[in-house]
Protein backbone atom coordinates (compact mmCIF):
# COMPACT_ATOMS: atom_id res chain seq x y z
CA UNK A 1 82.83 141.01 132.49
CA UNK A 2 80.02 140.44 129.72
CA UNK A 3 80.44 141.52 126.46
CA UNK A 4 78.32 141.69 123.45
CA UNK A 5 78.37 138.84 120.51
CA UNK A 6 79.88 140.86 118.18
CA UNK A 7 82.80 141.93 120.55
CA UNK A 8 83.38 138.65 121.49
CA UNK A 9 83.28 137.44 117.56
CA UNK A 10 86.42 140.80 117.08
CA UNK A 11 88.17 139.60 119.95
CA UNK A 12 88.15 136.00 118.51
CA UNK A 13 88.90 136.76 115.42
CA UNK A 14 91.84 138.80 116.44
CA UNK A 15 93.85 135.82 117.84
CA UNK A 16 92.35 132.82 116.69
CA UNK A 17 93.31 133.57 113.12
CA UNK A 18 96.98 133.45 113.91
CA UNK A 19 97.13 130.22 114.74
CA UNK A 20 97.03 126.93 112.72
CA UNK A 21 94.37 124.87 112.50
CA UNK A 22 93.77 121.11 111.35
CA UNK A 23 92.90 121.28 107.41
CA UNK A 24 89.01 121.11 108.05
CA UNK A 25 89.55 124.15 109.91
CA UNK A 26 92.05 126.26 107.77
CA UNK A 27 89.18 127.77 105.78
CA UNK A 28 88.15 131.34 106.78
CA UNK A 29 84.78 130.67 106.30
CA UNK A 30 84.62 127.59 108.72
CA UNK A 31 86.80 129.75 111.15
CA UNK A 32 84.48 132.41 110.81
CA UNK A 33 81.21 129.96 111.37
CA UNK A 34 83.37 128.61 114.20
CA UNK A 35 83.53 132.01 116.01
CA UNK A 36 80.22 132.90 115.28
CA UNK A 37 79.26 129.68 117.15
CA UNK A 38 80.44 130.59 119.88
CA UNK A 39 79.19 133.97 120.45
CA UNK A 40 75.89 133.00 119.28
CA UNK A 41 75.94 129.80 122.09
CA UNK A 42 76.68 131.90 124.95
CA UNK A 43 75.49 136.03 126.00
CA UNK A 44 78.90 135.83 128.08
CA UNK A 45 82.51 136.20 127.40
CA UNK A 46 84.28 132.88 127.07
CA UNK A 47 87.80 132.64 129.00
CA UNK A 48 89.99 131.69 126.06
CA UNK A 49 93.71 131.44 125.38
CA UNK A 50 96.17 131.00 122.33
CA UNK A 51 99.91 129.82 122.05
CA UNK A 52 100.62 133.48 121.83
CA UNK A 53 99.05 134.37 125.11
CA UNK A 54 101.34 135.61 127.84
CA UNK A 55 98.89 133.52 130.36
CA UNK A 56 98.69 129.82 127.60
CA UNK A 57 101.85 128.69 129.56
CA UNK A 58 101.48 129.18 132.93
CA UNK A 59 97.54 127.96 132.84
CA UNK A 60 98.94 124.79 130.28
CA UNK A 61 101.78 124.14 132.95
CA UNK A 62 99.16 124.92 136.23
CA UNK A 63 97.95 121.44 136.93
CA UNK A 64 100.39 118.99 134.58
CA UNK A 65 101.30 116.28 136.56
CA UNK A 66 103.86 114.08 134.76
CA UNK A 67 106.36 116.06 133.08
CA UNK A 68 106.90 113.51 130.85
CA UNK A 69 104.00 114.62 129.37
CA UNK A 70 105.17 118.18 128.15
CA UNK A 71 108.18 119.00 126.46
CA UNK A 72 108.54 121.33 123.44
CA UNK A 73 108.13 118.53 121.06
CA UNK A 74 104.19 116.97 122.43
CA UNK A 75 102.07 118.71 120.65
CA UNK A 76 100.21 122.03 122.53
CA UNK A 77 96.04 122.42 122.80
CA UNK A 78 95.73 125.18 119.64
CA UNK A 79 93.12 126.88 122.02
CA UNK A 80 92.89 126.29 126.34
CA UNK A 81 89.46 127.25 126.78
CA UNK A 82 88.61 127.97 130.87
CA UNK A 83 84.60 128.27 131.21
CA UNK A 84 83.07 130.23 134.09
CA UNK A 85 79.80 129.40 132.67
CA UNK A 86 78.07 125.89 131.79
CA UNK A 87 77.28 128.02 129.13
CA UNK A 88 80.81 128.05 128.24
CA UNK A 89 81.08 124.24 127.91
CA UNK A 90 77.93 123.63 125.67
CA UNK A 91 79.09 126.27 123.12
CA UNK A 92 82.45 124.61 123.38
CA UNK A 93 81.38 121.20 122.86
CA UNK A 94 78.81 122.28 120.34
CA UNK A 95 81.21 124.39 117.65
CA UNK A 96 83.71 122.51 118.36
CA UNK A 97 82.09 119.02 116.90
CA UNK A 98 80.09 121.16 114.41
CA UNK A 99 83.55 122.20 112.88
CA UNK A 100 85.50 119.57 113.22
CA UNK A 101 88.06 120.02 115.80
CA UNK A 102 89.48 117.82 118.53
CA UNK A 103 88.66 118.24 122.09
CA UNK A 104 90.08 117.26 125.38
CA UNK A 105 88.60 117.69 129.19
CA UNK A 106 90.99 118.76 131.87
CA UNK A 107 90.04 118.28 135.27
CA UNK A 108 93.02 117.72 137.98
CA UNK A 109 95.59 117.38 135.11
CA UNK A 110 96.88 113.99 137.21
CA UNK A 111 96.08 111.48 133.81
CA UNK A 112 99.44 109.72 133.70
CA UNK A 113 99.41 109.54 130.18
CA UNK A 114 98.81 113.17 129.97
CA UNK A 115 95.42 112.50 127.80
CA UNK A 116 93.60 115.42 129.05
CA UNK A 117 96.09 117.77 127.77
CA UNK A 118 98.02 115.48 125.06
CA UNK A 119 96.49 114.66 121.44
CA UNK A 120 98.10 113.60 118.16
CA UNK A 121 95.81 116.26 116.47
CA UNK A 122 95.13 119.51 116.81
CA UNK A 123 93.02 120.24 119.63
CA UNK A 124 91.10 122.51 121.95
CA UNK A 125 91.48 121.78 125.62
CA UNK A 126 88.71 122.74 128.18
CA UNK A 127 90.19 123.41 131.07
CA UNK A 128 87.71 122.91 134.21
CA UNK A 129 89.81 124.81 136.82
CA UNK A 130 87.04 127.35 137.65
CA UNK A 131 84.55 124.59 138.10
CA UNK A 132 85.29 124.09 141.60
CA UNK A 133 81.90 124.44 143.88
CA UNK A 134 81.31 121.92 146.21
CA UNK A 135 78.03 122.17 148.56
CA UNK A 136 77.53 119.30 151.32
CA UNK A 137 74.38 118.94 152.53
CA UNK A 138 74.27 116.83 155.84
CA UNK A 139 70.21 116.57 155.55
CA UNK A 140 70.66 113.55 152.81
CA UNK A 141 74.48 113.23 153.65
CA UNK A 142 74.86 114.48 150.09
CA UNK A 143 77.12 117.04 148.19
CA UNK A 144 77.42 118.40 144.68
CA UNK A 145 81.04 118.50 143.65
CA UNK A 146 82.18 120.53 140.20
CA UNK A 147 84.64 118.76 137.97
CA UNK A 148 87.38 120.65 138.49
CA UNK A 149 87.41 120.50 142.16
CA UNK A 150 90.03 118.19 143.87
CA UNK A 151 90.14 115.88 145.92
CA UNK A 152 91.68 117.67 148.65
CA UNK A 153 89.26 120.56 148.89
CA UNK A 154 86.24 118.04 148.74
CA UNK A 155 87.39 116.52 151.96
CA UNK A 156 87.87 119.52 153.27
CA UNK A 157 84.57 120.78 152.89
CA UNK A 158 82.99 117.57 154.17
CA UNK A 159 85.01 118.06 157.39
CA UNK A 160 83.76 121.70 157.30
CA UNK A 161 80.49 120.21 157.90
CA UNK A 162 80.29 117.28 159.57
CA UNK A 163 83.07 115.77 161.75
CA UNK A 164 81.05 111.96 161.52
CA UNK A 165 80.74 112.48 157.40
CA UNK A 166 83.66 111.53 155.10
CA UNK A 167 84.14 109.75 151.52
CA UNK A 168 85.93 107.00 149.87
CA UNK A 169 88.39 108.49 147.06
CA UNK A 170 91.80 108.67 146.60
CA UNK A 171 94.45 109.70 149.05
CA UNK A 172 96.55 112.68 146.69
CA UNK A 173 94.80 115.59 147.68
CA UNK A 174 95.70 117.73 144.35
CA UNK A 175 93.58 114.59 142.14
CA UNK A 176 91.26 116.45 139.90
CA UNK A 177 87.54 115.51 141.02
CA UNK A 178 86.59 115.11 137.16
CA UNK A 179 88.59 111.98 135.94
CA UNK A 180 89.28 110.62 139.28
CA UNK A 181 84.83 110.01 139.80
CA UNK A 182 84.79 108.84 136.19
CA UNK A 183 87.68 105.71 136.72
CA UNK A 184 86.57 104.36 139.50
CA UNK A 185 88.39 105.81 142.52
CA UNK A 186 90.07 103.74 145.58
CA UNK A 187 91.75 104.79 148.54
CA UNK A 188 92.08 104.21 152.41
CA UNK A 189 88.41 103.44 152.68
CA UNK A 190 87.82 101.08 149.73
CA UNK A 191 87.61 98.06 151.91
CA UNK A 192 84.64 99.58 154.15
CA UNK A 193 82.95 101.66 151.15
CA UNK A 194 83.96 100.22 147.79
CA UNK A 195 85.24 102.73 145.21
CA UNK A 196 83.82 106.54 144.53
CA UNK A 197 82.08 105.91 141.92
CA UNK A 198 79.89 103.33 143.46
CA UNK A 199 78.59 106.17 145.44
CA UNK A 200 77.62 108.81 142.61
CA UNK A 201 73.62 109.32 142.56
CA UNK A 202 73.46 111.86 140.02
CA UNK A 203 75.64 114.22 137.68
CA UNK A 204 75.38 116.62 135.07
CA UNK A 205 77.37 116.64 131.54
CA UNK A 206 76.96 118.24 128.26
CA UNK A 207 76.44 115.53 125.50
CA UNK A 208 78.33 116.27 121.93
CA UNK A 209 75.38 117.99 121.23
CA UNK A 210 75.74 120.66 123.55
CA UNK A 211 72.66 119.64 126.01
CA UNK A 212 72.90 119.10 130.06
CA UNK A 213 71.79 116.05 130.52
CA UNK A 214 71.09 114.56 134.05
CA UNK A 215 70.48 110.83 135.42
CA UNK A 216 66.91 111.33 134.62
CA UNK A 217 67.23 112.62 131.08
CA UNK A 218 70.73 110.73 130.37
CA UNK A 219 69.32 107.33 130.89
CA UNK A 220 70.58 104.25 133.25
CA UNK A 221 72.56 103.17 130.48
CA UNK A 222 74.93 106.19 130.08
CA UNK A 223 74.57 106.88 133.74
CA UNK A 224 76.03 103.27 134.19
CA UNK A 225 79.03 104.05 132.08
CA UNK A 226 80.17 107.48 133.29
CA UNK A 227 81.04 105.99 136.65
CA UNK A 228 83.95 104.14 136.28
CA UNK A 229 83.80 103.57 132.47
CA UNK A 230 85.24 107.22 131.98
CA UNK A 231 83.94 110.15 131.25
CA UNK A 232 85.46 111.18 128.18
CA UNK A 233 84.62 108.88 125.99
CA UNK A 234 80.94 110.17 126.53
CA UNK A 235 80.80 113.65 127.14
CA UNK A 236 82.20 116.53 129.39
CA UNK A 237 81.25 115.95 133.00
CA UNK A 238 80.24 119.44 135.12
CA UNK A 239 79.79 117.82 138.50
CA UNK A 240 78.99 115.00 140.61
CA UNK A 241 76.25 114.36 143.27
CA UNK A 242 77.53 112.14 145.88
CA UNK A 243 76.41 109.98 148.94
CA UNK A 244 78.64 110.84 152.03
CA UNK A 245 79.63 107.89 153.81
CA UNK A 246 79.90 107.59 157.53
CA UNK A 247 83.31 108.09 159.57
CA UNK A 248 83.42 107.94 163.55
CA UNK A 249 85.15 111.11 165.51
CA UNK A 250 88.59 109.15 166.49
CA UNK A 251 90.33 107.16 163.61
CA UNK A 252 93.95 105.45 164.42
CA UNK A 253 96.64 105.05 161.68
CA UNK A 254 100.31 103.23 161.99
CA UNK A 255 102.88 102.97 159.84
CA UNK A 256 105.38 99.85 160.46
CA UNK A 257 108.84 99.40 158.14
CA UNK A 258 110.89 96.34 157.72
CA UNK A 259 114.05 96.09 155.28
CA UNK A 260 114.98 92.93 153.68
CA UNK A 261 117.39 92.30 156.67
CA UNK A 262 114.38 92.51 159.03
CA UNK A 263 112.47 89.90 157.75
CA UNK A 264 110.16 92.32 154.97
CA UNK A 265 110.01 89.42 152.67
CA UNK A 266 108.63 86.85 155.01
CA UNK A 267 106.04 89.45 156.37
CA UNK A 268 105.01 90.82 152.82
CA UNK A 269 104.23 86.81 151.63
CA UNK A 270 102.14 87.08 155.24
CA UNK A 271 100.47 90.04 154.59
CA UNK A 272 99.41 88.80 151.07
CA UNK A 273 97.49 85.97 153.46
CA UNK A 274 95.83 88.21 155.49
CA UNK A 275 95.14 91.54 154.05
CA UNK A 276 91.62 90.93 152.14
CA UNK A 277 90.37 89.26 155.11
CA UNK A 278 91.27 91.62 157.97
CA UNK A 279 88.35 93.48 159.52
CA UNK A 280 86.08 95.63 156.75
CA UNK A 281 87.29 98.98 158.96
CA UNK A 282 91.30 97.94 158.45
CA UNK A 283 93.08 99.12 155.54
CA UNK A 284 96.75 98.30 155.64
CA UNK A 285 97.99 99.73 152.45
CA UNK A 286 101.95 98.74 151.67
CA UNK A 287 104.89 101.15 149.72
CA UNK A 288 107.87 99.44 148.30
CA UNK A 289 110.88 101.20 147.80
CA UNK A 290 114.98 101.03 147.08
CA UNK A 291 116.60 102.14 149.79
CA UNK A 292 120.14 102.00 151.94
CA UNK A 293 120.71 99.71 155.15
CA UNK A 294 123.25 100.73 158.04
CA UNK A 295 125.99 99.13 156.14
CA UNK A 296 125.59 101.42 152.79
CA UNK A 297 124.24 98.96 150.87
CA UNK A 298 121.19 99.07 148.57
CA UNK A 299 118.61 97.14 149.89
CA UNK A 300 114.36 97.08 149.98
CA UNK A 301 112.04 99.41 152.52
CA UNK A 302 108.90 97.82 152.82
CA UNK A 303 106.39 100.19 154.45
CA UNK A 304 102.85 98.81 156.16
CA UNK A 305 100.75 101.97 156.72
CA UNK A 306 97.29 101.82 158.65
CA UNK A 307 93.92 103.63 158.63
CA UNK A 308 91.65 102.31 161.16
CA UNK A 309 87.82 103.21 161.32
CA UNK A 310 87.86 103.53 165.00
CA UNK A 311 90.19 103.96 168.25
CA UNK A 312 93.71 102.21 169.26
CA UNK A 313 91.65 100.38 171.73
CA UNK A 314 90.18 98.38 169.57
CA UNK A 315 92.48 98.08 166.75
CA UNK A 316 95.44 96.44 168.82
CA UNK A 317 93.68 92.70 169.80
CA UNK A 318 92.02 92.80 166.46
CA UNK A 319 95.14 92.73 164.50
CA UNK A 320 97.20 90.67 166.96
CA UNK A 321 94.71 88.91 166.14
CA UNK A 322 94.61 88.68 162.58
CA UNK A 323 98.25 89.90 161.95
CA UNK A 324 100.91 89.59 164.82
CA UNK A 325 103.46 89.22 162.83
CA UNK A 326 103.33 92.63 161.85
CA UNK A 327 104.14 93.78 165.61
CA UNK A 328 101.91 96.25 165.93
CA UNK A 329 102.48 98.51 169.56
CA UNK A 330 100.51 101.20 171.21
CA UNK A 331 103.44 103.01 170.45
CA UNK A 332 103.08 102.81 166.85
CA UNK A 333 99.30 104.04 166.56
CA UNK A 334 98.36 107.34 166.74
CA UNK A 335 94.47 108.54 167.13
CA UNK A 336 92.97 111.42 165.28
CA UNK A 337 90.12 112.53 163.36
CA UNK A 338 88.94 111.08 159.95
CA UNK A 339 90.56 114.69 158.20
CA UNK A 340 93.49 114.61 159.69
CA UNK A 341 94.10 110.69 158.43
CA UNK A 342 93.46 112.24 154.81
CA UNK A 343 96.70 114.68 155.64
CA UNK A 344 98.50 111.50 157.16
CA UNK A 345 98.12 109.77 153.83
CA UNK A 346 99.19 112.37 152.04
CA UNK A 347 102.48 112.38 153.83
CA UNK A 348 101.86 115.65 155.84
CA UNK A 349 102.76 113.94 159.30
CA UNK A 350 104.23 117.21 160.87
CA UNK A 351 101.02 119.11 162.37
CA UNK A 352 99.69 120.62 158.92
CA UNK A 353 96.80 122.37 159.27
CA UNK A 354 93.89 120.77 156.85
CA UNK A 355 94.23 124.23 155.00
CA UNK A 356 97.07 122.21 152.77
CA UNK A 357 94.49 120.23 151.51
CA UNK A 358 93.09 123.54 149.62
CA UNK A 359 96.66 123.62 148.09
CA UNK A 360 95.96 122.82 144.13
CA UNK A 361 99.70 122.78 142.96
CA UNK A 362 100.45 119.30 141.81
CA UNK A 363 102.17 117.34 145.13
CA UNK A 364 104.30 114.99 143.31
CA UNK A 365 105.43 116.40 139.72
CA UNK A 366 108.15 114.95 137.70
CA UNK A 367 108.95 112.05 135.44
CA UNK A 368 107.54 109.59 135.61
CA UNK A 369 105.99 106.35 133.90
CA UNK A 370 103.31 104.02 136.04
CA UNK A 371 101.71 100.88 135.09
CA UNK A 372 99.47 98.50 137.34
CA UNK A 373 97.91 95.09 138.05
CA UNK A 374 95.81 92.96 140.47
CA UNK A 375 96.63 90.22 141.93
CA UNK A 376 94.64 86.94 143.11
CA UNK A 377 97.01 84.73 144.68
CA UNK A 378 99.66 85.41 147.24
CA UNK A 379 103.39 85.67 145.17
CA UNK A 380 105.70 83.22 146.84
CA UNK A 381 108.65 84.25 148.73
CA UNK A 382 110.46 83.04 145.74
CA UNK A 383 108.98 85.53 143.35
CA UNK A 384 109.16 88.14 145.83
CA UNK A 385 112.92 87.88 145.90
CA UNK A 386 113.05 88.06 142.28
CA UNK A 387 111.40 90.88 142.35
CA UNK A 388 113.57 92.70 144.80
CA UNK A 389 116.31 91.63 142.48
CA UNK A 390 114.85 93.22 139.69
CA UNK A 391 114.09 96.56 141.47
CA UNK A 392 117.70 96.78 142.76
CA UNK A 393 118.89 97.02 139.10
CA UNK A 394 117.04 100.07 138.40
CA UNK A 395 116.93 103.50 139.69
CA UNK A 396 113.78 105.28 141.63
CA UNK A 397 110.64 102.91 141.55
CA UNK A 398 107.90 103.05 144.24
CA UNK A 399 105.37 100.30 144.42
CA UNK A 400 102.40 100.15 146.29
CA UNK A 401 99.73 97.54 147.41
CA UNK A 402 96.24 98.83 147.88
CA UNK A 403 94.36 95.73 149.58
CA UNK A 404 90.44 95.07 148.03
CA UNK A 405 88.37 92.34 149.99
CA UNK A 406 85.80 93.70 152.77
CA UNK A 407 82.67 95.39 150.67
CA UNK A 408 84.75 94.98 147.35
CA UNK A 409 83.71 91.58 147.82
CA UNK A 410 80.02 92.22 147.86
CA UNK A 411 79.88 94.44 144.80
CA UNK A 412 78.63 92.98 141.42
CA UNK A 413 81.17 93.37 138.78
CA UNK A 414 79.18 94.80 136.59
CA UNK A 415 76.92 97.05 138.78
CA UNK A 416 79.11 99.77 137.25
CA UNK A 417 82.11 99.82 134.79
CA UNK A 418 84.83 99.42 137.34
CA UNK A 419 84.88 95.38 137.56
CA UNK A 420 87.76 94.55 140.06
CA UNK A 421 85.84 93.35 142.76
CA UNK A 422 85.67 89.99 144.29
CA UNK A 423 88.58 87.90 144.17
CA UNK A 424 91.45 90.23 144.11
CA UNK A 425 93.56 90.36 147.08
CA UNK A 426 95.13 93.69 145.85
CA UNK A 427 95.86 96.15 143.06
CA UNK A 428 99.49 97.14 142.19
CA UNK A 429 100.44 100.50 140.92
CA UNK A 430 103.82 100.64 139.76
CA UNK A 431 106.09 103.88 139.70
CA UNK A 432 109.15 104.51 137.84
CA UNK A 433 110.74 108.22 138.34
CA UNK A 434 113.37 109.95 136.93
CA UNK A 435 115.16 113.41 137.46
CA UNK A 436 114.72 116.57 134.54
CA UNK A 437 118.23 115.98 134.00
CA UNK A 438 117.51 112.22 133.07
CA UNK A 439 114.91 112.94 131.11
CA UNK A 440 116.62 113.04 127.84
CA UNK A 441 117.08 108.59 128.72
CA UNK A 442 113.48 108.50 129.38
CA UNK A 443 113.73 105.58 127.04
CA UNK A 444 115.99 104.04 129.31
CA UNK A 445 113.89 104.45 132.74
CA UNK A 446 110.63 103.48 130.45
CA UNK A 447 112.21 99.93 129.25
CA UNK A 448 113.50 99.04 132.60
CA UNK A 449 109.83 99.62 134.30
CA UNK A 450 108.52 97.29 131.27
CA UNK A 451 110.88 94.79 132.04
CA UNK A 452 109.56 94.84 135.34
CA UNK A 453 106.10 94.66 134.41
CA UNK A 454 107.22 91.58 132.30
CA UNK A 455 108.10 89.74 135.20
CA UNK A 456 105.34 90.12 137.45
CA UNK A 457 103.19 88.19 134.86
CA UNK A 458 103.15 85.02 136.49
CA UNK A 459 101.95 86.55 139.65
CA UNK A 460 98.81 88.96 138.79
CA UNK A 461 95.40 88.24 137.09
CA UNK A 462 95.36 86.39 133.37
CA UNK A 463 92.91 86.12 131.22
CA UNK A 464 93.01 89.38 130.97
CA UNK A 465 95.85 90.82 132.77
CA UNK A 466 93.77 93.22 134.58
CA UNK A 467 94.61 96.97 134.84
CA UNK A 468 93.12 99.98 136.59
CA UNK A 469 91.97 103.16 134.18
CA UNK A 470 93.07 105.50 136.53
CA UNK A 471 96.33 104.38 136.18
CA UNK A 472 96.66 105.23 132.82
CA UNK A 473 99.03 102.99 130.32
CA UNK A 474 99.07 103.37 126.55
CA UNK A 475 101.79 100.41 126.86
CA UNK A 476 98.20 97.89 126.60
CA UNK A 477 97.45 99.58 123.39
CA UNK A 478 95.84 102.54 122.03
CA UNK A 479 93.42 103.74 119.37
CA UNK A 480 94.56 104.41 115.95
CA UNK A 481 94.39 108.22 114.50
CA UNK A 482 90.60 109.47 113.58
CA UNK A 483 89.02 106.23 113.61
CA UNK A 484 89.02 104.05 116.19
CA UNK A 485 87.97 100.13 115.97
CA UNK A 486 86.70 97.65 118.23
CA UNK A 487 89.43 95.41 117.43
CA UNK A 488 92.04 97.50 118.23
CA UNK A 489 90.50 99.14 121.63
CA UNK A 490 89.12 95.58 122.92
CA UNK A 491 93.18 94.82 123.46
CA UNK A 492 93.44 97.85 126.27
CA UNK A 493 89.34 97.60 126.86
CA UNK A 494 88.93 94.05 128.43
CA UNK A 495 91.71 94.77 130.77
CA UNK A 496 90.10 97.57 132.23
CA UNK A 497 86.72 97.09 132.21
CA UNK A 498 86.70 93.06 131.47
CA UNK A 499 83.34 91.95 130.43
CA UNK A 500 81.99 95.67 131.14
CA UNK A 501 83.61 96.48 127.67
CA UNK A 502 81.52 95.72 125.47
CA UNK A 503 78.56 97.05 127.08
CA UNK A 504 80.44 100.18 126.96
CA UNK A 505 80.90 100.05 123.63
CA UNK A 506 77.21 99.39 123.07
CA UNK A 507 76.08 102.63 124.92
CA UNK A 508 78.84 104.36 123.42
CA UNK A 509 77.86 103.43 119.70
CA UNK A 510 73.78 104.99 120.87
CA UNK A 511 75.20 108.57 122.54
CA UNK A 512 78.26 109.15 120.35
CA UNK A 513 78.30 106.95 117.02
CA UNK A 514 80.15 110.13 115.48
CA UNK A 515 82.93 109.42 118.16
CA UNK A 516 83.51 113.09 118.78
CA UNK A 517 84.65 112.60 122.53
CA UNK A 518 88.02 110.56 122.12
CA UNK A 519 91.27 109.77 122.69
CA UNK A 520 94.22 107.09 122.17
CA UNK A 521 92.25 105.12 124.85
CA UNK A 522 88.86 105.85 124.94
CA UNK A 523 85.46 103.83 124.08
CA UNK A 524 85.13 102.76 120.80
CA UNK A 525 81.80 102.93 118.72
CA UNK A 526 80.89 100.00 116.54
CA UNK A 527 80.72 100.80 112.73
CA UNK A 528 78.11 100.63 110.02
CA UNK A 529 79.11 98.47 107.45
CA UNK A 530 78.61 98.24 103.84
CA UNK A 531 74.82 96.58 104.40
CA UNK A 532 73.82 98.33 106.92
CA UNK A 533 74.61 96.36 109.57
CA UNK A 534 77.20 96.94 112.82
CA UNK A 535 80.48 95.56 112.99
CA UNK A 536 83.21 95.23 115.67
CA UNK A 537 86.07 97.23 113.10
């Protein structure tokens, strides 16, 4: 429905002077210049919502995540603005730096820190829900993909098209598109394809001074940084243009489990051996989790689960191969198309049809606090039973081990942000989760994972510790309020982008030296200092 600039200035006015607003913003006149900014940036009406709007809730709550996240005491977006129009975002981005006020992107609403909806400030949060357009073309083996599109309906509409096109991303279908691009992105493919963001060839994004920008008018150097150095600490990403990677008609997946009694601690120090040399078109991803033997006691489940870029046919003398210990069988491996392995791996084993991928509502909310690591040596049997010692003391963890190697290896570190290439034999992700009812000893649950964490340091990568954006952990330090230094965001910065950091810093001081687009964790700009020079505070 359009509306006039004047109507949409009333309607504003109606609501948005109800509310509070950070100091800068309290005065009517600034409010007033505010709303007139927006009408006079757009000939539309803007989708926008207030604390007092029967819809804030539901739209807030839509996509959250981790419920750890959002309680009544973390502090609420003043204003959810949903934009229909890129229209919508430029005025957005535009008034709201020209008067001050904070701003967060929400994409897929999966940031386990809860950053896209989460700020110590008052905020506005644009909300990318309706940016959801995806178009595949299978002339160039190309597609445009929106922001706010996930992960789930992307695949879907690849399959749609082609049943010999696919792409390498992450295996929770309900991922936002938006953030997921913008870390890096790994998932059942990275060994044959790398990461998703080695594979984005062109995007658009309003800059904080309202403009699309492009590859070609954006510059390499900006370009570089959006894929995998995240997005926003630069700008607010609209979509992606992506190269389409090649899958073959018949895939094969297995999954094979072993508890402690079965020997999972010999074969996990085996796998650890193996895993980043097996075939490029092998992916052998493992979950760790608490669990009860036949006796009623607590013991470990340690779960090796497949994707195979071909038939069984081949895939059983390659990994007897390469891996008999694992004791793979025909029986165990099950053929099926490249789509239906994206379902597999997102536990839907039962005959789902591929329409559940086009299901947005978060698959795995709760509580929840994750952390992560790579590692570059094989941990010793020793240090794996230490670990299972240490997970048997607590209460619901999941682990898993996403193997690298394969094309990972062949990728420069820095040929884009994301530098955890060559070398690693794995990443770790970490998961501790915890009922509503626990929530109120989140403390409790929180401490126990850290402990954990502490004791896995004399098995992962030094020098930094390494750590994956995507799994998002304010525990490695975070900006501090308004301004935010080099000194304190090189701490969290080297371990996720290692050397790549300051290079990000460097293209973040030229596009946003005003350091409108931030957050407890994003890209610092270097500072002016009394003679006129930059400094790293």
């Amino acid at each position: 429905m359009s509306r006039s600039p004047s109507i949409l200035v009333a309607i504003l006015s109606a609501f948005l002077f109800s509310i509070s607003w950070v100091p800068a913003a309290s005065n009517p006149v600034i409010q007033s210049n505010f709303l007139q900014c927006l009408s006079s940036h757009s000939q539309s009406f803007i989708p926008l919502y207030t604390r007092t709007n029967s819809s804030y809730s539901t739209i807030l709550e839509s996509t959250i995540d981790n419920l750890r996240c959002y309680s009544l005491a973390i502090p609420k977006p003043l204003l959810i603005v949903t934009p229909k129009q890129e229209s919508h975002i430029q005025a957005t981005v535009y008034c709201a730096k020209s008067y001050g006020l904070q701003f967060r992107v929400r994409s897929g609403g999966h940031d386990y820190e809860g950053q896209s909806y989460v700020a110590d400030s008052p905020f506005i949060m644009l909300d990318m829900t309706n940016f959801r357009d995806i178009n595949v073309s299978t002339e160039d083996n190309s597609a445009w993909v929106q922001a706010g599109a996930i992960l789930g309906e992307l695949y879907y509409k690849i399959a749609q098209k082609s049943k010999y096109l696919g792409f390498s991303a992450g295996l929770c279908p309900t991922i936002g598109v938006g953030g997921h691009f913008s870390g890096g992105g790994f998932g059942p493919m990275v060994r044959k394809y790398g990461v998703a963001a080695d594979h984005i060839v062109d995007v658009r994004m309003v800059d904080g001074k309202g403009r699309i920008l492009t590859r070609a008018t954006m510059g390499e150097d900006l370009f570089w940084a959006i894929r995998g150095g995240g997005g926003a600490s630069f700008g607010a990403i609209i979509s992606y243009k992506i190269s389409l990677v090649a899958v073959p008609p018949t895939v094969t997946v297995f999954s094979v489990s072993k508890t402690l009694e079965e020997g999972a601690t010999k074969l996990l120090y085996r796998y650890q051996q193996v895993v980043d040399k097996l075939h490029e078109d092998l992916f052998i991803r493992v979950s760790i989790l608490p669990t009860t033997n036949k006796s009623g006691n607590k013991t470990i489940l340690v779960a090796f689960t497949s994707l195979y870029l071909g038939g069984s046919k081949e895939l059983l003398p390659l990994i007897k191969k390469s891996f008999p210990e694992l004791g793979v069988q025909s029986k165990d491996c099950k053929e099926m198309s490249w789509i239906q392995s994206v379902l597999y791996f997102a536990g839907y084993t039962n005959g789902e049809s591929i329409d559940t991928l086009l299901n947005r509502t978060p698959q795995f909310r709760g509580y929840f606090k994750g952390k992560s690591d790579f590692v570059k040596e094989p941990i010793p049997e020793t240090g794996l039973e230490g670990l299972w010692k240490n997970i048997l003391e607590g209460d619901t963890f999941l682990m898993f081990f996403v193997p690298f190697g394969g094309k990972m290896n062949e990728i420069s570190e820095s040929s884009i942000p994301f530098p955890h290439r060559k070398g690693n034999i794995y990443n770790i992700q970490y998961v501790a989760r915890w009922t509503e009812q626990e929530n109120p000893q989140a403390g409790k649950h929180i401490a126990w994972i850290r402990k954990l964490y502490d004791y896995m340091a004399p098995y992962v990568s030094k020098n930094p510790r390494a750590a994956y954006l995507n799994y998002r952990d304010l525990d490695l330090g975070r900006n501090g309020h308004g301004e935010t230094s080099y000194s304190q965001a090189v701490t969290w910065g080297s371990k996720y982008f290692k050397n790549n950091f300051n290079r990000l810093v460097q293209v973040k001081t030229k596009v946003d030296p005003g350091n409108f687009f931030r957050n407890e964790q994003s890209i610092p700009p270097l500072r002016m200092g009394a003679e006129g020079v930059l400094v790293n505070k």
